[in-house]
C-alpha atoms as a PDB file:
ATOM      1  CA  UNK A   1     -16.123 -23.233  13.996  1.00  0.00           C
ATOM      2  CA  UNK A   2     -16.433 -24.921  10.594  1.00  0.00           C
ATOM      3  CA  UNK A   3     -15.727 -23.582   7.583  1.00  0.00           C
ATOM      4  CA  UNK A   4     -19.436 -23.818   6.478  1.00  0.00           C
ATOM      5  CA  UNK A   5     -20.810 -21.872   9.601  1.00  0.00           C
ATOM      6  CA  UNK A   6     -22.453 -18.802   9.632  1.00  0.00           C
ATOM      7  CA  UNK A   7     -20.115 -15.933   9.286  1.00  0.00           C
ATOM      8  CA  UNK A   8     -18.803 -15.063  12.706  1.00  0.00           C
ATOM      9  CA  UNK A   9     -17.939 -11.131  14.244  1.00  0.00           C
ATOM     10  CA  UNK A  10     -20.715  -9.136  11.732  1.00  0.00           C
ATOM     11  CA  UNK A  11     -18.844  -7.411   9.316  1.00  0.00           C
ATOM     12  CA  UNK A  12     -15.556  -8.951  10.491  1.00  0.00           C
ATOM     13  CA  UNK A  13     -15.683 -12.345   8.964  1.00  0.00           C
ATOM     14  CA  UNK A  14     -18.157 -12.804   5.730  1.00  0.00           C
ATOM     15  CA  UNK A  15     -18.651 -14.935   2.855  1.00  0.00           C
ATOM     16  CA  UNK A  16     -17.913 -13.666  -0.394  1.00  0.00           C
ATOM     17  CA  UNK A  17     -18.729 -14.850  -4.366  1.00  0.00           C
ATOM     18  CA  UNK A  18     -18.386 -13.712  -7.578  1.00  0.00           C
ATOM     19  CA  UNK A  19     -21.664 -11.442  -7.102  1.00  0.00           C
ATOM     20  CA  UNK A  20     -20.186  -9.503  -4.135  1.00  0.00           C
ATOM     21  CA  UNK A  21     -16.263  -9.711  -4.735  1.00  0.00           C
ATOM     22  CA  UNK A  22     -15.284  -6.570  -6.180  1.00  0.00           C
ATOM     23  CA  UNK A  23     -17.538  -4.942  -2.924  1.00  0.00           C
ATOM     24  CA  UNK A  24     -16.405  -6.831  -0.148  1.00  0.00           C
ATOM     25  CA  UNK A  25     -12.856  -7.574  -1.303  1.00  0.00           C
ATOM     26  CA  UNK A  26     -11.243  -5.156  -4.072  1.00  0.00           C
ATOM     27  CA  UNK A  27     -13.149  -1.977  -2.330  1.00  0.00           C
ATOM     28  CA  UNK A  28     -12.568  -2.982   1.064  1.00  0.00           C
ATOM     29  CA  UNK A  29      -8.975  -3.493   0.931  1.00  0.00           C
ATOM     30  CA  UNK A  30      -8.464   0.209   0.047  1.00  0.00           C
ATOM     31  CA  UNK A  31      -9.741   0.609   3.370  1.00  0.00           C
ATOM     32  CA  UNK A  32      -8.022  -2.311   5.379  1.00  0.00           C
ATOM     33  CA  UNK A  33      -6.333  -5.288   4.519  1.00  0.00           C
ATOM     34  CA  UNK A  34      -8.711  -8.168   3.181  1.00  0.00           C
ATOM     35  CA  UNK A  35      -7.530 -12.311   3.859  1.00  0.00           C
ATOM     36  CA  UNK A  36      -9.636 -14.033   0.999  1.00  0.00           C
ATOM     37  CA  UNK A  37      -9.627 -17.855   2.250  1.00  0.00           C
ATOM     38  CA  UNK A  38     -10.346 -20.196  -0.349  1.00  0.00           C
ATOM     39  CA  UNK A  39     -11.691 -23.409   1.230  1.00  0.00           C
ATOM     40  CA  UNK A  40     -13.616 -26.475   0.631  1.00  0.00           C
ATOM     41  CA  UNK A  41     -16.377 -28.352   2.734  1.00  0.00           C
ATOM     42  CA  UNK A  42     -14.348 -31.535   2.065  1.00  0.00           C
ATOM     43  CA  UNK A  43     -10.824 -30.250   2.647  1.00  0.00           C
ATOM     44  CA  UNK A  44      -9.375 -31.414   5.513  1.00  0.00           C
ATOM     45  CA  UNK A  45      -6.447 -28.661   6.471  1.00  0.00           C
ATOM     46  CA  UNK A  46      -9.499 -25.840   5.779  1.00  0.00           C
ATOM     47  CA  UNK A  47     -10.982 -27.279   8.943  1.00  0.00           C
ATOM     48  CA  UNK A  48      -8.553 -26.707  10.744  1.00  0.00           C
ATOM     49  CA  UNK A  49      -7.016 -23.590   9.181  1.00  0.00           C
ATOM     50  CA  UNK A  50     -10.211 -21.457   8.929  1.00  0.00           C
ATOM     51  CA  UNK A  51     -11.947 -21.076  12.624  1.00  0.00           C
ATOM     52  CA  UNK A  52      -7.779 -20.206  13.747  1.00  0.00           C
ATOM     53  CA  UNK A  53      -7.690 -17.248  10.810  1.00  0.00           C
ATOM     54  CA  UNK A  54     -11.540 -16.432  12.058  1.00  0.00           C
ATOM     55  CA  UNK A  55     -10.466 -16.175  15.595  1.00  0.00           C
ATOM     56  CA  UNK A  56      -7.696 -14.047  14.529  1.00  0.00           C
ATOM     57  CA  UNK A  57      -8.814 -11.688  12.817  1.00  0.00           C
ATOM     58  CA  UNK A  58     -11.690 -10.823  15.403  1.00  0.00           C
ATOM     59  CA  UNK A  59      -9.223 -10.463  17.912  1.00  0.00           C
ATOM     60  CA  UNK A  60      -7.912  -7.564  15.218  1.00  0.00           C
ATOM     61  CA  UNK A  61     -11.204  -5.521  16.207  1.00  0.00           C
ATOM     62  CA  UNK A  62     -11.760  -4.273  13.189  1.00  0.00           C
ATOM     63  CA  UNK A  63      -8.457  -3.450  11.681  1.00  0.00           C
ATOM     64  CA  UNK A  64      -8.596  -6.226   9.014  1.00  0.00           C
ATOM     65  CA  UNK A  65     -11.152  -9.021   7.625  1.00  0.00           C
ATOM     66  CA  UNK A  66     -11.536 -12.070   6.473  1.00  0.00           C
ATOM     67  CA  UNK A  67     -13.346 -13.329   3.448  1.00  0.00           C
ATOM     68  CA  UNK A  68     -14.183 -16.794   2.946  1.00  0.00           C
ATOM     69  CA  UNK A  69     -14.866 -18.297  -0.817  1.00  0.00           C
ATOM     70  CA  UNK A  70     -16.244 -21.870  -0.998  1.00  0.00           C
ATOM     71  CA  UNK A  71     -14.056 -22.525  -4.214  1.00  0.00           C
ATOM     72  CA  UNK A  72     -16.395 -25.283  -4.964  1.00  0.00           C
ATOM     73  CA  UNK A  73     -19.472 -22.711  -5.179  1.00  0.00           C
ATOM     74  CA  UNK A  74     -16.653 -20.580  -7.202  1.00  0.00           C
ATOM     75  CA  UNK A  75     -14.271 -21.468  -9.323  1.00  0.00           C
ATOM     76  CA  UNK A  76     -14.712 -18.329 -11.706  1.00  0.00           C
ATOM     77  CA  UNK A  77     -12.767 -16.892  -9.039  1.00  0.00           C
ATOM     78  CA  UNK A  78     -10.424 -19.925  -7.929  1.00  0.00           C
ATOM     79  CA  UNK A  79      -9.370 -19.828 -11.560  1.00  0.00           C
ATOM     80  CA  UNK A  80      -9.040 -16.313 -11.917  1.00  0.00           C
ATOM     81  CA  UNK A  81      -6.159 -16.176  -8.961  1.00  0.00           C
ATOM     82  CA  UNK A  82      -5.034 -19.000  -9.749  1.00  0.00           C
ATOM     83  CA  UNK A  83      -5.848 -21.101  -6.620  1.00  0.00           C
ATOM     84  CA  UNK A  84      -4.370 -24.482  -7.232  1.00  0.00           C
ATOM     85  CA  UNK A  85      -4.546 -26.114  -3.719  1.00  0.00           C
ATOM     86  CA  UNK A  86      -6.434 -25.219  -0.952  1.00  0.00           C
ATOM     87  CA  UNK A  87      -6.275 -23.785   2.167  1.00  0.00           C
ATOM     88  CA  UNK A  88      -5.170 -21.062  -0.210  1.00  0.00           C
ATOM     89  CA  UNK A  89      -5.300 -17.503   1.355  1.00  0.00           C
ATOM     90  CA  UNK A  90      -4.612 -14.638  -0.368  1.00  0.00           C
ATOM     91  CA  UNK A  91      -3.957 -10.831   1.028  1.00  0.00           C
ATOM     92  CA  UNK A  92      -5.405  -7.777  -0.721  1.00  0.00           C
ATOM     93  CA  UNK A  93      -4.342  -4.439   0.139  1.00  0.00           C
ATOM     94  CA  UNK A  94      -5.130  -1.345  -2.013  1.00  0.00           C
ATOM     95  CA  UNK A  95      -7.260  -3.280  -4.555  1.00  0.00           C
ATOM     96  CA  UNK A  96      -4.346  -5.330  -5.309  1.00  0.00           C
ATOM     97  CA  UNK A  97      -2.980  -9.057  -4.111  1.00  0.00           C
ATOM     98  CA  UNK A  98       0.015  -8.408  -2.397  1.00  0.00           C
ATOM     99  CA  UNK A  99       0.766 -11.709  -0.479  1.00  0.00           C
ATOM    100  CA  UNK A 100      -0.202 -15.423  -0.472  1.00  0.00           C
ATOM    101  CA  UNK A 101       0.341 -18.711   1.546  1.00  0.00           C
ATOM    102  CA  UNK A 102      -1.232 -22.304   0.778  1.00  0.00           C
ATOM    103  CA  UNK A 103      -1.423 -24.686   3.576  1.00  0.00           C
ATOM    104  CA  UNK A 104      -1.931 -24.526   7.166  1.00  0.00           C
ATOM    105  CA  UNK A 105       0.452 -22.340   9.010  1.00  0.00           C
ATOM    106  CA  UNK A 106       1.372 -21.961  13.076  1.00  0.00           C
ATOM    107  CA  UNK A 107      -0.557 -19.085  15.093  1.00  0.00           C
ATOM    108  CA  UNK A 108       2.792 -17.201  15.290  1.00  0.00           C
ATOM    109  CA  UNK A 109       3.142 -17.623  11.565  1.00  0.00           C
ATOM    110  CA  UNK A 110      -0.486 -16.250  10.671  1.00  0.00           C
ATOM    111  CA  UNK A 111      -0.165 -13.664  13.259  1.00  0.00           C
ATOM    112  CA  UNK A 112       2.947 -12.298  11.059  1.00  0.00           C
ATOM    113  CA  UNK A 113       1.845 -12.562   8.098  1.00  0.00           C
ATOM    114  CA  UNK A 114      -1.577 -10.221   9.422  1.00  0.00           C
ATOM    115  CA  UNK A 115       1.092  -7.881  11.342  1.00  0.00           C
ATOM    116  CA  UNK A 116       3.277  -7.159   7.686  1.00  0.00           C
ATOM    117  CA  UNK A 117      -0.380  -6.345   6.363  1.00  0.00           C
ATOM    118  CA  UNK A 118      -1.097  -3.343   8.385  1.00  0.00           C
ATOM    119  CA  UNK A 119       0.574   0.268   8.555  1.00  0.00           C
ATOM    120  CA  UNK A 120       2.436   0.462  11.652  1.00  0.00           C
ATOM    121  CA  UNK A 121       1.139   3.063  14.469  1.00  0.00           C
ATOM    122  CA  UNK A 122       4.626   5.059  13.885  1.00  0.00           C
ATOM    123  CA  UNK A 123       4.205   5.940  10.745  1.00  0.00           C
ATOM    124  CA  UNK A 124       1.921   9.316  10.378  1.00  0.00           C
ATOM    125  CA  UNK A 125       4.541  10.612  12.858  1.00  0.00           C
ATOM    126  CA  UNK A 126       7.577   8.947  10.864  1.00  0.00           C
ATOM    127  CA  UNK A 127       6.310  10.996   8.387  1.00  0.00           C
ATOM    128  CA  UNK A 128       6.016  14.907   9.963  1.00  0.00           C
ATOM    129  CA  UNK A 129       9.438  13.960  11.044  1.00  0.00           C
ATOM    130  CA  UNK A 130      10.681  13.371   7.257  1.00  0.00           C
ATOM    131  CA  UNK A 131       8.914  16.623   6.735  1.00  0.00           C
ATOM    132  CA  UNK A 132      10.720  18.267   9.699  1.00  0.00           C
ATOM    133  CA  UNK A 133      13.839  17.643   8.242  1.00  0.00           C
ATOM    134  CA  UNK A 134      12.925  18.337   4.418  1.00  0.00           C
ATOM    135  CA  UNK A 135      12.584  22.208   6.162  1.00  0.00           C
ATOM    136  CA  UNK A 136      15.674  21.827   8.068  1.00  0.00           C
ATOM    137  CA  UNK A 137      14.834  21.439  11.333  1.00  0.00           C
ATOM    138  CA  UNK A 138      16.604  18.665  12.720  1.00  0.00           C
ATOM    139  CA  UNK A 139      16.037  18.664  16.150  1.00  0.00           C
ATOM    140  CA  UNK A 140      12.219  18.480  15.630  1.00  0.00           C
ATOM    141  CA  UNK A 141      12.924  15.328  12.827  1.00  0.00           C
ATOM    142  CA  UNK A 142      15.036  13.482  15.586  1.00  0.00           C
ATOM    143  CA  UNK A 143      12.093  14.091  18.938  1.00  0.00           C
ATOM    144  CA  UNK A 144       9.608  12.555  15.796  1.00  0.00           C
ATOM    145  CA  UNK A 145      11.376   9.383  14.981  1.00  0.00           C
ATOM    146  CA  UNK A 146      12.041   8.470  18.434  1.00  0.00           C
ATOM    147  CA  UNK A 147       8.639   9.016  19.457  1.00  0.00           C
ATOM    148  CA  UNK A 148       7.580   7.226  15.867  1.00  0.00           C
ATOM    149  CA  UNK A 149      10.313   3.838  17.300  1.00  0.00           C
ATOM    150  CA  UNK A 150       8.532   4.516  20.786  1.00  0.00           C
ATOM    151  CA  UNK A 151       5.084   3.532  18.938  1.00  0.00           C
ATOM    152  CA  UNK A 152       6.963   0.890  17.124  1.00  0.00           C
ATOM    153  CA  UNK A 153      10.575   0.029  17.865  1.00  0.00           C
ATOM    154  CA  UNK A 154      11.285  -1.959  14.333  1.00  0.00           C
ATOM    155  CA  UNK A 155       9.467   0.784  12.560  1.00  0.00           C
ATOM    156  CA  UNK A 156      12.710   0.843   9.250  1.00  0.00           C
ATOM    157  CA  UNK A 157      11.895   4.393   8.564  1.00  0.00           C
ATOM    158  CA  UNK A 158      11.921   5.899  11.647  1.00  0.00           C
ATOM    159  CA  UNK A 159      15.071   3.501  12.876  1.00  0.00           C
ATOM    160  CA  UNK A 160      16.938   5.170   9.749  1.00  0.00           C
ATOM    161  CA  UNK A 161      15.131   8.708   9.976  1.00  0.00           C
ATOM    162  CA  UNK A 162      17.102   8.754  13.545  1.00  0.00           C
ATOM    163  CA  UNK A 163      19.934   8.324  11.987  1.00  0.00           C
ATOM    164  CA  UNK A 164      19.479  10.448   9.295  1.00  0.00           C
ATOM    165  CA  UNK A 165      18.410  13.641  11.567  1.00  0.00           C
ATOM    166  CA  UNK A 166      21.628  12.549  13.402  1.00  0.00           C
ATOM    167  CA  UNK A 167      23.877  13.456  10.705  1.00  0.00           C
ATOM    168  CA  UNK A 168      21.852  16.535   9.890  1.00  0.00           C
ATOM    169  CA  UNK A 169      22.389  17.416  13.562  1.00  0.00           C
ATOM    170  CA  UNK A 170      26.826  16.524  12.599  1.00  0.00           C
ATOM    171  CA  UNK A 171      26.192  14.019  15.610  1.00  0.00           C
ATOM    172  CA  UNK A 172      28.287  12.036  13.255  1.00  0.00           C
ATOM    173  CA  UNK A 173      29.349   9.194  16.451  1.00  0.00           C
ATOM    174  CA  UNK A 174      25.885   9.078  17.513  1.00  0.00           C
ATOM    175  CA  UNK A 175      24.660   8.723  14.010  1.00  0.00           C
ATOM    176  CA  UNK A 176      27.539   5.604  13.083  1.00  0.00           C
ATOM    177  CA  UNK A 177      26.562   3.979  16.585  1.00  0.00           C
ATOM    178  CA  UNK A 178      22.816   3.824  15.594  1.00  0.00           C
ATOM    179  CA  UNK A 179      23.722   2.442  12.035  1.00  0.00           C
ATOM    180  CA  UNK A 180      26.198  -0.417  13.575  1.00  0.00           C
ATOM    181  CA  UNK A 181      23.020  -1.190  16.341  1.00  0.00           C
ATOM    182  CA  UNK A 182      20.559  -1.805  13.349  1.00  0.00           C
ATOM    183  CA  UNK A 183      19.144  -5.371  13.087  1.00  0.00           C
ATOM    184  CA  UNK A 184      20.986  -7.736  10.331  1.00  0.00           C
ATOM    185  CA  UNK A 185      18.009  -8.023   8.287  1.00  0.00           C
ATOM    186  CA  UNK A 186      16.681  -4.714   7.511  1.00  0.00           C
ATOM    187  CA  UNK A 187      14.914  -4.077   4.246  1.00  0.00           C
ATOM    188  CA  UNK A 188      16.325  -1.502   2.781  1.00  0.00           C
ATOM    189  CA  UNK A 189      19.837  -2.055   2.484  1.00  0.00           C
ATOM    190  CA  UNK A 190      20.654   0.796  -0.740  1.00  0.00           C
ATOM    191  CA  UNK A 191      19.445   3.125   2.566  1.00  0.00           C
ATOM    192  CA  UNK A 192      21.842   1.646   5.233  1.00  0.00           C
ATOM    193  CA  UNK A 193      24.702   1.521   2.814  1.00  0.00           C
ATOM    194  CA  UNK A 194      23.997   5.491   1.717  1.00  0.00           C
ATOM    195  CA  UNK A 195      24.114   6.115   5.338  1.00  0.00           C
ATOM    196  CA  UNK A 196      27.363   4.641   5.955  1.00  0.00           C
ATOM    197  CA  UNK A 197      28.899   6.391   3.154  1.00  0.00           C
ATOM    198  CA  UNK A 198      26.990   9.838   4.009  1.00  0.00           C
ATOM    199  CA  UNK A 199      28.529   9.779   7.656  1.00  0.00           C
ATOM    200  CA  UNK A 200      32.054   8.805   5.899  1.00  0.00           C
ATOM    201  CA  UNK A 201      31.532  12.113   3.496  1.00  0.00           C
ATOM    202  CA  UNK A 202      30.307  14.051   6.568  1.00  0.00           C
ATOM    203  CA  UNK A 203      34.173  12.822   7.870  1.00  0.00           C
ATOM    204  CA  UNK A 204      36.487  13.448   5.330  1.00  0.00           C
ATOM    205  CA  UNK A 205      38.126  16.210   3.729  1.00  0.00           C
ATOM    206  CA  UNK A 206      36.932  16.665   0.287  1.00  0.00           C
ATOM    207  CA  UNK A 207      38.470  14.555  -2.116  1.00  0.00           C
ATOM    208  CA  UNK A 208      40.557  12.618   0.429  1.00  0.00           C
ATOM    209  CA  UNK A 209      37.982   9.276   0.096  1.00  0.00           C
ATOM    210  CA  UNK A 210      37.945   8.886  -3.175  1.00  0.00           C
ATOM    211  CA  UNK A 211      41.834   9.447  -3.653  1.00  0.00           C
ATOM    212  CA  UNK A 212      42.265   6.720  -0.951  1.00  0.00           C
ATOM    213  CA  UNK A 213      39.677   4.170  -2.213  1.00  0.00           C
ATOM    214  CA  UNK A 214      41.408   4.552  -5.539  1.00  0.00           C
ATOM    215  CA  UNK A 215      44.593   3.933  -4.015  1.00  0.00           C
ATOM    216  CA  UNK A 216      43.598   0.835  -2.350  1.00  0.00           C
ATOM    217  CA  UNK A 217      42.277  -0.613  -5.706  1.00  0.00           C
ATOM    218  CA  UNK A 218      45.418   0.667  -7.390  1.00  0.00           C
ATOM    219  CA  UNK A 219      47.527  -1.643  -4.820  1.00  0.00           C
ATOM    220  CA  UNK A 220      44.401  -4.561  -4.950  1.00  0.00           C
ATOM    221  CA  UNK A 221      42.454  -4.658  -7.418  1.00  0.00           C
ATOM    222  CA  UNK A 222      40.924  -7.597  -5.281  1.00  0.00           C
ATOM    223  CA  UNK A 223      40.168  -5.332  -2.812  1.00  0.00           C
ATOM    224  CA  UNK A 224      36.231  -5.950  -2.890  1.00  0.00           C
ATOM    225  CA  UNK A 225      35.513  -4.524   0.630  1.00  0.00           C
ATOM    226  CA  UNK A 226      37.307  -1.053  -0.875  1.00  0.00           C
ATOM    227  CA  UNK A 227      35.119  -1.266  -4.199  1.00  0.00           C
ATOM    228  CA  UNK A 228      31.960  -2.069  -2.395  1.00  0.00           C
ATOM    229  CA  UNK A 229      32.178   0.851  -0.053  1.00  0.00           C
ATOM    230  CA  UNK A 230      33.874   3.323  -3.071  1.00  0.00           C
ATOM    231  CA  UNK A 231      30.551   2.217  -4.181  1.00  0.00           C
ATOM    232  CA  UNK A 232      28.334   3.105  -1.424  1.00  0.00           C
ATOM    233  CA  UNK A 233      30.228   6.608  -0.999  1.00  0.00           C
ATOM    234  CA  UNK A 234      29.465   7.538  -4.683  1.00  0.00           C
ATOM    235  CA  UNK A 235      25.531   6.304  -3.876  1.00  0.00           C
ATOM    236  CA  UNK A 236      25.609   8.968  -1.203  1.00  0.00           C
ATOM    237  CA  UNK A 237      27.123  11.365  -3.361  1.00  0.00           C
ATOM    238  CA  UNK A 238      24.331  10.895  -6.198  1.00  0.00           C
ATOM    239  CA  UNK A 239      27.053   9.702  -8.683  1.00  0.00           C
ATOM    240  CA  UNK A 240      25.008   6.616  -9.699  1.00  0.00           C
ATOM    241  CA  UNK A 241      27.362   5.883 -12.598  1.00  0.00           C
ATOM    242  CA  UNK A 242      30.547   5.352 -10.131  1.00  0.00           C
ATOM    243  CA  UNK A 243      28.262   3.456  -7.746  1.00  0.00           C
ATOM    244  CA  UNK A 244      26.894   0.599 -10.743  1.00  0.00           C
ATOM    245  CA  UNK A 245      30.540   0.905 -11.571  1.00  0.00           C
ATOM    246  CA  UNK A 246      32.228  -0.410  -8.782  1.00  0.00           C
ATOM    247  CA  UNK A 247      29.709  -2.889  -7.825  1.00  0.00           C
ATOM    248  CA  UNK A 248      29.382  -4.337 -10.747  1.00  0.00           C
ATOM    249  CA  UNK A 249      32.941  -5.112 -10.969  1.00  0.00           C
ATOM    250  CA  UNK A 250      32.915  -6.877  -7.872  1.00  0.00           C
ATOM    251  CA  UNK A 251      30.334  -9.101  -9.172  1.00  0.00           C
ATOM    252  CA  UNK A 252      32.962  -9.527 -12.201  1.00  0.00           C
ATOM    253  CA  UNK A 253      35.770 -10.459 -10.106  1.00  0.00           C
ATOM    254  CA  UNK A 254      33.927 -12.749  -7.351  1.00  0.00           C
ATOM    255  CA  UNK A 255      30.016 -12.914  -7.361  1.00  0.00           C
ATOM    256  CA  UNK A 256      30.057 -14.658  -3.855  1.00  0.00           C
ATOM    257  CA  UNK A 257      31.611 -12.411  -2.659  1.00  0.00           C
ATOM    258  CA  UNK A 258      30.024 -11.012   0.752  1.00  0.00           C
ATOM    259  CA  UNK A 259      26.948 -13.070  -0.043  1.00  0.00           C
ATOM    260  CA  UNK A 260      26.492 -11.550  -3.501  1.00  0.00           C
ATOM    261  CA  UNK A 261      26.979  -8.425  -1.795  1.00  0.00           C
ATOM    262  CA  UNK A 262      27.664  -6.588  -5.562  1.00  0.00           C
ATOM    263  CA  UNK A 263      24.638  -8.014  -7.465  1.00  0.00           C
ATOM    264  CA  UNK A 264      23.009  -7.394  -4.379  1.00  0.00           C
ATOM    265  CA  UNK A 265      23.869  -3.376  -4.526  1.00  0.00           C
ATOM    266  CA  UNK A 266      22.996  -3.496  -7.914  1.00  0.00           C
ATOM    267  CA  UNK A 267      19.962  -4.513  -7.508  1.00  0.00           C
ATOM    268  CA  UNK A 268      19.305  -2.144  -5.402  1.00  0.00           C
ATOM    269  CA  UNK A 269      20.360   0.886  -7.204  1.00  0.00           C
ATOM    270  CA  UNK A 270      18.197  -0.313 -10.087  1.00  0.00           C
ATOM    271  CA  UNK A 271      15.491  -0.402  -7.565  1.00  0.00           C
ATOM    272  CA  UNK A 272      16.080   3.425  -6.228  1.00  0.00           C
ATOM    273  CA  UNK A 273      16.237   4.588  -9.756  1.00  0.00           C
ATOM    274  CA  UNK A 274      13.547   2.727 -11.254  1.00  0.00           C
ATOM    275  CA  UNK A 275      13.459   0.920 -14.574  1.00  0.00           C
ATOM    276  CA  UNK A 276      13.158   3.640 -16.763  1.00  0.00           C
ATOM    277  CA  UNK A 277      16.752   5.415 -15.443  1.00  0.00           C
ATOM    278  CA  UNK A 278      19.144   5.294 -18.524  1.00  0.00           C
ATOM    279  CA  UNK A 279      22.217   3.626 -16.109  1.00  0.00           C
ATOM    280  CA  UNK A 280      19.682   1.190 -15.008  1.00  0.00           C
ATOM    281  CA  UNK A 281      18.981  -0.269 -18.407  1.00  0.00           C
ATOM    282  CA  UNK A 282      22.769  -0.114 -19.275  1.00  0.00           C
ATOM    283  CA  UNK A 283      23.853  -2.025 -16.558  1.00  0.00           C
ATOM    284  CA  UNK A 284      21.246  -4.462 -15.962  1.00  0.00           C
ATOM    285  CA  UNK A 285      22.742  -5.862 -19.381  1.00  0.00           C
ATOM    286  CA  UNK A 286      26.101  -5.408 -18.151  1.00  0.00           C
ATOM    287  CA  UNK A 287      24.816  -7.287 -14.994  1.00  0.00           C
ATOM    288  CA  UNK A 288      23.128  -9.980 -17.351  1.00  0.00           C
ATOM    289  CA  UNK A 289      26.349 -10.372 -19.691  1.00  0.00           C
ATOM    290  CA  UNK A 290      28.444 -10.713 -16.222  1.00  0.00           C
ATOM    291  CA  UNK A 291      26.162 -13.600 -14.834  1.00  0.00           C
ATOM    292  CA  UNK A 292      25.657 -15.361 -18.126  1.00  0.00           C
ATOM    293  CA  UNK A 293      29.175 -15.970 -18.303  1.00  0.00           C
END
């Protein structure tokens, strides 16, 4: 189909301007993700981008749409997010942009980037099973997240809400097995990490950890395996301070270390705390003054 066809699917596929944005894009996306596809009649790559993304998202039924803008016929908007070649497709979700590509991209590729849009089917029952084990009841928390990974097998939350309902449950090898199984590249490392070091405090006597990580350091202090999981253990132990601490002065010592594994757990400390946090404005200047050195 060209790009200047009639819309295609009803509802699914429509045109959009500056008269019926805010309708058919902004207040739609709170209800499903919205591809805005800003195109050309004399643009090349849009012919052959555009009836692909229209196929696609029909074959979504419903689940997602796709609005077209001649950016030609509107450059209020063009200009307004900053469209500066085109194919240029843009993803709201929630009334807000949350994701972009320019060009033309492989089926696979498109299909992804659609797929990262959408909630996954595991997650209403991800979430009873978080609230299963807020009240204690572990047994219940573990049946939910394997039925949630059952729904959805690379579902992050439930993969680590097994794990976590495994320690609650003091299946402590079960819970380390499920950890080392997890794929390389999940998201939320600062949650893996806390894990590992919440299974190692679920292990030890009390005090014994910290009296041999400090040891180790004491021997080493280029021991940056020992500081990074010292680190990791005082996340899971809510001592923030000791965690920043640690990983910060692995970055000091060697900041390629494990693939800038200590900015890295910064980073993401900063991010579970937010902005605001006291420590987190502290030592993201410590961080700073580190790097700029």
């Amino acid at each position: 189909m060209h790009p200047d066809a009639p819309d295609a699917a009803g509802g699914d596929v429509i045109e959009v301007t500056l008269t019926n944005f805010q309708r058919d894009v902004i207040d739609m996306s709170q209800r499903m993700p919205v591809l805005v596809d800003f195109w050309a009649p004399w643009c090349q790559p849009c012919q052959a981008l555009t009836p692909r993304l229209e196929a696609l998202t029909i074959s979504y039924a419903g689940r997602v749409r796709l609005a077209k803008i001649n950016s030609d016929d509107n450059p209020e908007l063009a200009r307004r997010f900053g469209v500066r070649g085109i194919p240029n497709v843009k993803a709201f979700v929630g009334g807000v942009m949350v994701d972009e590509f320019t060009g033309v991209l492989p089926d696979r590729e498109l299909r992804e980037f659609i797929d990262a849009l959408l909630p996954s089917p595991a997650e209403p029952t991800c979430d009873e099973a978080r609230a299963a084990l807020l009240r204690g009841d572990a047994d219940t928390a573990l049946a939910l997240n394997e039925a949630a990974l059952d729904l959805d097998p690379l579902f992050e939350p439930a993969m680590l809400g097994r794990v976590e309902a495994l320690i609650a449950q003091a299946k402590l090898d079960e819970a380390q097995a499920a950890l080392d199984a997890l794929p390389g590249d999940m998201n939320d490392r600062a949650r893996v990490g806390t894990l590992y070091a919440r299974i190692a405090v679920a292990r030890r006597q009390p005090g014994d950890a910290d009296h041999d990580y400090a040891a180790r350091i004491a021997r080493n202090p280029d021991d940056l395996a020992a500081r990074l999981e010292w680190s990791a253990l005082h996340a899971a132990e809510e001592d923030w301070e000791g965690a920043m601490k640690q990983a910060l002065e692995v970055v000091r010592r060697d900041r390629d270390f494990g693939d800038d594994a200590g900015r890295r757990t910064l980073i993401d400390l900063f991010d579970l705390l937010g902005s605001d946090h006291p420590l987190v404005r502290h030592y993201r200047r410590e961080l700073a003054a580190v790097l700029n050195k």
